[in-house]
Protein backbone atom coordinates (compact mmCIF):
# COMPACT_ATOMS: atom_id res chain seq x y z
CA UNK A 1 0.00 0.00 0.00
CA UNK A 2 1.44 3.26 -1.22
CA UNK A 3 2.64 5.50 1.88
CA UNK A 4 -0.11 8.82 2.07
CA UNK A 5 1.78 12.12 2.79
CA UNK A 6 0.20 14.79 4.81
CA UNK A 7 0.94 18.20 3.64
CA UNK A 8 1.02 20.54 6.47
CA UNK A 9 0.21 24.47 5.58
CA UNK A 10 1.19 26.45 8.26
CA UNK A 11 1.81 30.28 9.51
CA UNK A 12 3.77 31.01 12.95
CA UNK A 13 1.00 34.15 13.64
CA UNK A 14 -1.51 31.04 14.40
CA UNK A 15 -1.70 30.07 17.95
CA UNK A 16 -3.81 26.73 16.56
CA UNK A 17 -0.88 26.17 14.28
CA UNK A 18 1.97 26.12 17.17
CA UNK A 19 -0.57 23.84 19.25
CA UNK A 20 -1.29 21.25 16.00
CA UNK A 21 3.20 21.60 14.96
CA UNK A 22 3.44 20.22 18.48
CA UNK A 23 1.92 17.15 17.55
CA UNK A 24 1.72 16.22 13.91
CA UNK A 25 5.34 14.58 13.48
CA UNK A 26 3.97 11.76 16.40
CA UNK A 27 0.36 11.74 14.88
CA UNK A 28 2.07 11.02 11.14
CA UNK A 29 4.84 8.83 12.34
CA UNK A 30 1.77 6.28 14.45
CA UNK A 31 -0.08 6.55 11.19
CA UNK A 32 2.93 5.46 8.94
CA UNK A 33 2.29 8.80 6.76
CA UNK A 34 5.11 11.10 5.02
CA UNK A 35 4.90 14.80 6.13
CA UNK A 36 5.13 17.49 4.48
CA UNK A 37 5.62 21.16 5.96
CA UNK A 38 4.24 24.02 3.62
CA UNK A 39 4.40 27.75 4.83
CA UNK A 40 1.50 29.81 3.72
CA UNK A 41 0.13 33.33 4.60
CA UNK A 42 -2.71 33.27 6.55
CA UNK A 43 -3.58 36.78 5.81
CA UNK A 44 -3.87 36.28 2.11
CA UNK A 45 -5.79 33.33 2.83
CA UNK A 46 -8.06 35.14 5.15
CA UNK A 47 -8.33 37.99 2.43
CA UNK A 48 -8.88 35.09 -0.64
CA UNK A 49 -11.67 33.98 1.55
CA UNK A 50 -13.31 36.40 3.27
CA UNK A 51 -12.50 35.06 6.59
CA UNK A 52 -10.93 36.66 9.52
CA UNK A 53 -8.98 35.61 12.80
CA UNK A 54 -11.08 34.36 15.77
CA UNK A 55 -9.58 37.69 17.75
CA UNK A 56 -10.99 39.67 15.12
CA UNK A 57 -14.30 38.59 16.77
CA UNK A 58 -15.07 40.34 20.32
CA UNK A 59 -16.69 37.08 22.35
CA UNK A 60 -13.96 34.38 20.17
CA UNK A 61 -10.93 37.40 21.07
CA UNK A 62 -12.19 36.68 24.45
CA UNK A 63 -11.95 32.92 25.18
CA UNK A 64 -9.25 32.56 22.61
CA UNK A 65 -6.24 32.51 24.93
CA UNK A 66 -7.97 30.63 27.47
CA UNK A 67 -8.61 27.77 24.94
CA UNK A 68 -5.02 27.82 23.86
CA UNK A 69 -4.00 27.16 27.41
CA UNK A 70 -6.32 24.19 27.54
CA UNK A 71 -4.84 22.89 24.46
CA UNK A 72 -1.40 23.83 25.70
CA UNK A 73 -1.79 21.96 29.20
CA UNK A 74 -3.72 18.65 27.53
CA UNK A 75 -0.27 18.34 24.99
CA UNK A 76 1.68 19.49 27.52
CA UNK A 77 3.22 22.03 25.94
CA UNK A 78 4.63 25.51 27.32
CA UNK A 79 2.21 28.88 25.96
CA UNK A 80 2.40 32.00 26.71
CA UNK A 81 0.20 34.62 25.10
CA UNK A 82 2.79 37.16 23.21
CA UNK A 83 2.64 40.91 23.64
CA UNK A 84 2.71 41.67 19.71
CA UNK A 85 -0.56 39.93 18.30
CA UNK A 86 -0.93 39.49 15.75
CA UNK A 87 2.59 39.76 14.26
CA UNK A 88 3.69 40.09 10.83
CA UNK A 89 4.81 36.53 9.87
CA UNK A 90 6.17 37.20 6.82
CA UNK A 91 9.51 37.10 6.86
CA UNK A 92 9.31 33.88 9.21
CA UNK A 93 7.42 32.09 6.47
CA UNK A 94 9.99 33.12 4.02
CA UNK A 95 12.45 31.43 5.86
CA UNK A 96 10.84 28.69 6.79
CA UNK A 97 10.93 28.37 2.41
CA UNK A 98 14.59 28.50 2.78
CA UNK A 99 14.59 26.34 5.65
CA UNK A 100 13.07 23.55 3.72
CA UNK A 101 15.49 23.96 1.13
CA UNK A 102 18.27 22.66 3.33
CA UNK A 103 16.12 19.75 4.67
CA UNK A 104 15.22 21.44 8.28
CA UNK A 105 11.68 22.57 7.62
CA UNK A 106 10.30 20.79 10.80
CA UNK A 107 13.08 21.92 13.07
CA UNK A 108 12.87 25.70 11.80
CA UNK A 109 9.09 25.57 11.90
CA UNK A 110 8.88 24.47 15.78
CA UNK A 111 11.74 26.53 16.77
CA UNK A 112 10.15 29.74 15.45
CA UNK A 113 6.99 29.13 16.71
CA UNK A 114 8.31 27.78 19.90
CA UNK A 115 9.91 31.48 19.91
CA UNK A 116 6.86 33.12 19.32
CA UNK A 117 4.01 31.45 21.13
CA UNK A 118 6.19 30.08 24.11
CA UNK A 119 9.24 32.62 24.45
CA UNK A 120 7.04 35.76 23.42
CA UNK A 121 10.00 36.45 20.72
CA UNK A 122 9.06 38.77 17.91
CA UNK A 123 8.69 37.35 15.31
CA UNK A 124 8.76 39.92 12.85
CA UNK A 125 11.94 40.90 13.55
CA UNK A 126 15.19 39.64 11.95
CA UNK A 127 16.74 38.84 15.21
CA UNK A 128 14.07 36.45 16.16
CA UNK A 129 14.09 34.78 12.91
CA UNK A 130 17.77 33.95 12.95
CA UNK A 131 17.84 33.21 16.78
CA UNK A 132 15.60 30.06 15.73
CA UNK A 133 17.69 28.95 12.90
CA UNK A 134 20.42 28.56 14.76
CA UNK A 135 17.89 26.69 17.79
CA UNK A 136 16.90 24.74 14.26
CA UNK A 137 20.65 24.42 13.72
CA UNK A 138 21.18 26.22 10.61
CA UNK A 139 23.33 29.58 9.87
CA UNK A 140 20.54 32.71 11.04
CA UNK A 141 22.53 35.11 8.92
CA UNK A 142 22.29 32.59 5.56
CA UNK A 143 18.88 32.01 6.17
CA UNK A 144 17.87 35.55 6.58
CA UNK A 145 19.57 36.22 3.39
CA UNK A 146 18.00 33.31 1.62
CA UNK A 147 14.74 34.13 2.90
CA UNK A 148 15.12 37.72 0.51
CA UNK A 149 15.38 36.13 -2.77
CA UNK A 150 13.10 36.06 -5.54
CA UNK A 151 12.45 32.46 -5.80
CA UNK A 152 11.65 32.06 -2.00
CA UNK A 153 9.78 35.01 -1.84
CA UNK A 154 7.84 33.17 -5.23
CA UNK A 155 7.14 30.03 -3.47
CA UNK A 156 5.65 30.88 -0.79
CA UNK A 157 3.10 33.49 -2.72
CA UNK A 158 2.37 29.68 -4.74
CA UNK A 159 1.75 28.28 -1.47
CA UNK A 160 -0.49 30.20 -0.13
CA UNK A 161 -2.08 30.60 -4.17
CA UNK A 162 -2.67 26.71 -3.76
CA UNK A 163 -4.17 26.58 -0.68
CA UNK A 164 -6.98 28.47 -1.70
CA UNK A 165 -7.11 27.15 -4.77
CA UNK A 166 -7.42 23.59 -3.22
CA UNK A 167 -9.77 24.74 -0.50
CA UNK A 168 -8.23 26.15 2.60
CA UNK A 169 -10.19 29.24 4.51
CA UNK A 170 -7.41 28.98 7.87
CA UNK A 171 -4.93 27.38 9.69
CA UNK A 172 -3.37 25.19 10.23
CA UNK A 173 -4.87 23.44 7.30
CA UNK A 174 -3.93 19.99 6.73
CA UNK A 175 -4.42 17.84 2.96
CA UNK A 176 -4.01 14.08 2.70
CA UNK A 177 -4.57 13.81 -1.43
CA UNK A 178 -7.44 15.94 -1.57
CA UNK A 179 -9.25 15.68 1.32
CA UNK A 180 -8.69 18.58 3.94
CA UNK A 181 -8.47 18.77 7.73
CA UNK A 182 -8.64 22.21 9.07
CA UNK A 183 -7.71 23.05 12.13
CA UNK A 184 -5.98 21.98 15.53
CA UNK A 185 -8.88 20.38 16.91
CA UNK A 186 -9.30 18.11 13.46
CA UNK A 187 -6.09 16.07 14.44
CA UNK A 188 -8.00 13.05 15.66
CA UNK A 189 -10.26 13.14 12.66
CA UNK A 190 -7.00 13.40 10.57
CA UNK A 191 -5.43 10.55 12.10
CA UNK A 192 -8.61 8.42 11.77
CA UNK A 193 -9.05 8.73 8.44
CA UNK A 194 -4.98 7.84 7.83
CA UNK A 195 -5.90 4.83 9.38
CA UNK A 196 -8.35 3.80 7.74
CA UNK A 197 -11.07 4.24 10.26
CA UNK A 198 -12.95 7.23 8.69
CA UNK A 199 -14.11 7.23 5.25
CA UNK A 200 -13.55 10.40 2.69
């Protein structure tokens, strides 16, 4: 039986995100699935859409960090609300790109939203950024210059293109072949249906 890969669309800005990074590398490696880690902006996507972050919404900006923490303390996984939210994610995501290029998307993915949404880093900010390539082990001051080119700055606009395209309205938004999963709380359903216990 051919080995399904899940392909992982994610932005740092998403609190959901962090939570679902946490866990998807044990949740594909129990379901014998590939994993795939595609940066997207969840802006665009919200703008594509017509959607909007669940802070953008009075009563959801109010319970919002109080679910995280729930989440947070079921994975058991460190949280802490940061000062600067939303943050400008950009230039994260565009390294994350480069990151993948050298084979460390996973590690540069959790280590910059590890920054963010445990350390209260910002995230917008070069320093930030390169501090977790080096956590990720890679050079900060390559991948920062990387993360400027063209062609990285290209792929990631496709990303996010092809999310929409395919379906996705938020994050973290997860495809196995063309059926989607969206969001953190989706994981088990995700899982099920890699295993063959849920039908498309």
């Amino acid at each position: 039986m051919e080995q399904r890969n899940i392909e992982f669309f994610w932005d740092a800005a998403s609190p959901y995100t962090y939570l679902a990074a946490t866990q998807i590398e044990a949740l594909a490696a129990r379901a014998g699935a590939g994993l795939q880690w595609r940066p997207f902006l969840l802006g665009k996507v919200f703008e594509a859409t017509g959607n909007s972050m669940p802070a953008a919404v009075p009563a959801k900006g109010k319970h919002l960090f109080c679910d995280v923490q729930r989440w947070a303390r079921h994975y058991g996984v460190p949280v802490a609300f940061p000062k600067i939210f939303p943050v400008n994610s950009v230039l994260a995501l565009r390294a994350g790109i480069a990151a993948g290029a050298q084979g460390k998307s996973a590690a540069f993915a959790l280590a910059v939203m590890r920054a963010y949404w445990a350390e209260g880093a910002d995230i917008s900010q070069p320093a930030s950024v390169s501090a977790a390539a080096s956590a990720a082990g890679l050079d900060g001051a390559a991948l920062l210059a990387q993360a400027q080119e063209q062609p990285v700055k290209d792929q990631l606009r496709a990303n996010t293109e092809e999310a929409v395209r395919r379906g996705a309205f938020g994050a973290p938004t997860f495809f196995v072949g063309e059926q989607m999963f969206w969001g953190n709380d989706r994981l088990v359903l995700l899982e099920e249906f890699l295993r063959g216990k849920l039908a498309a």
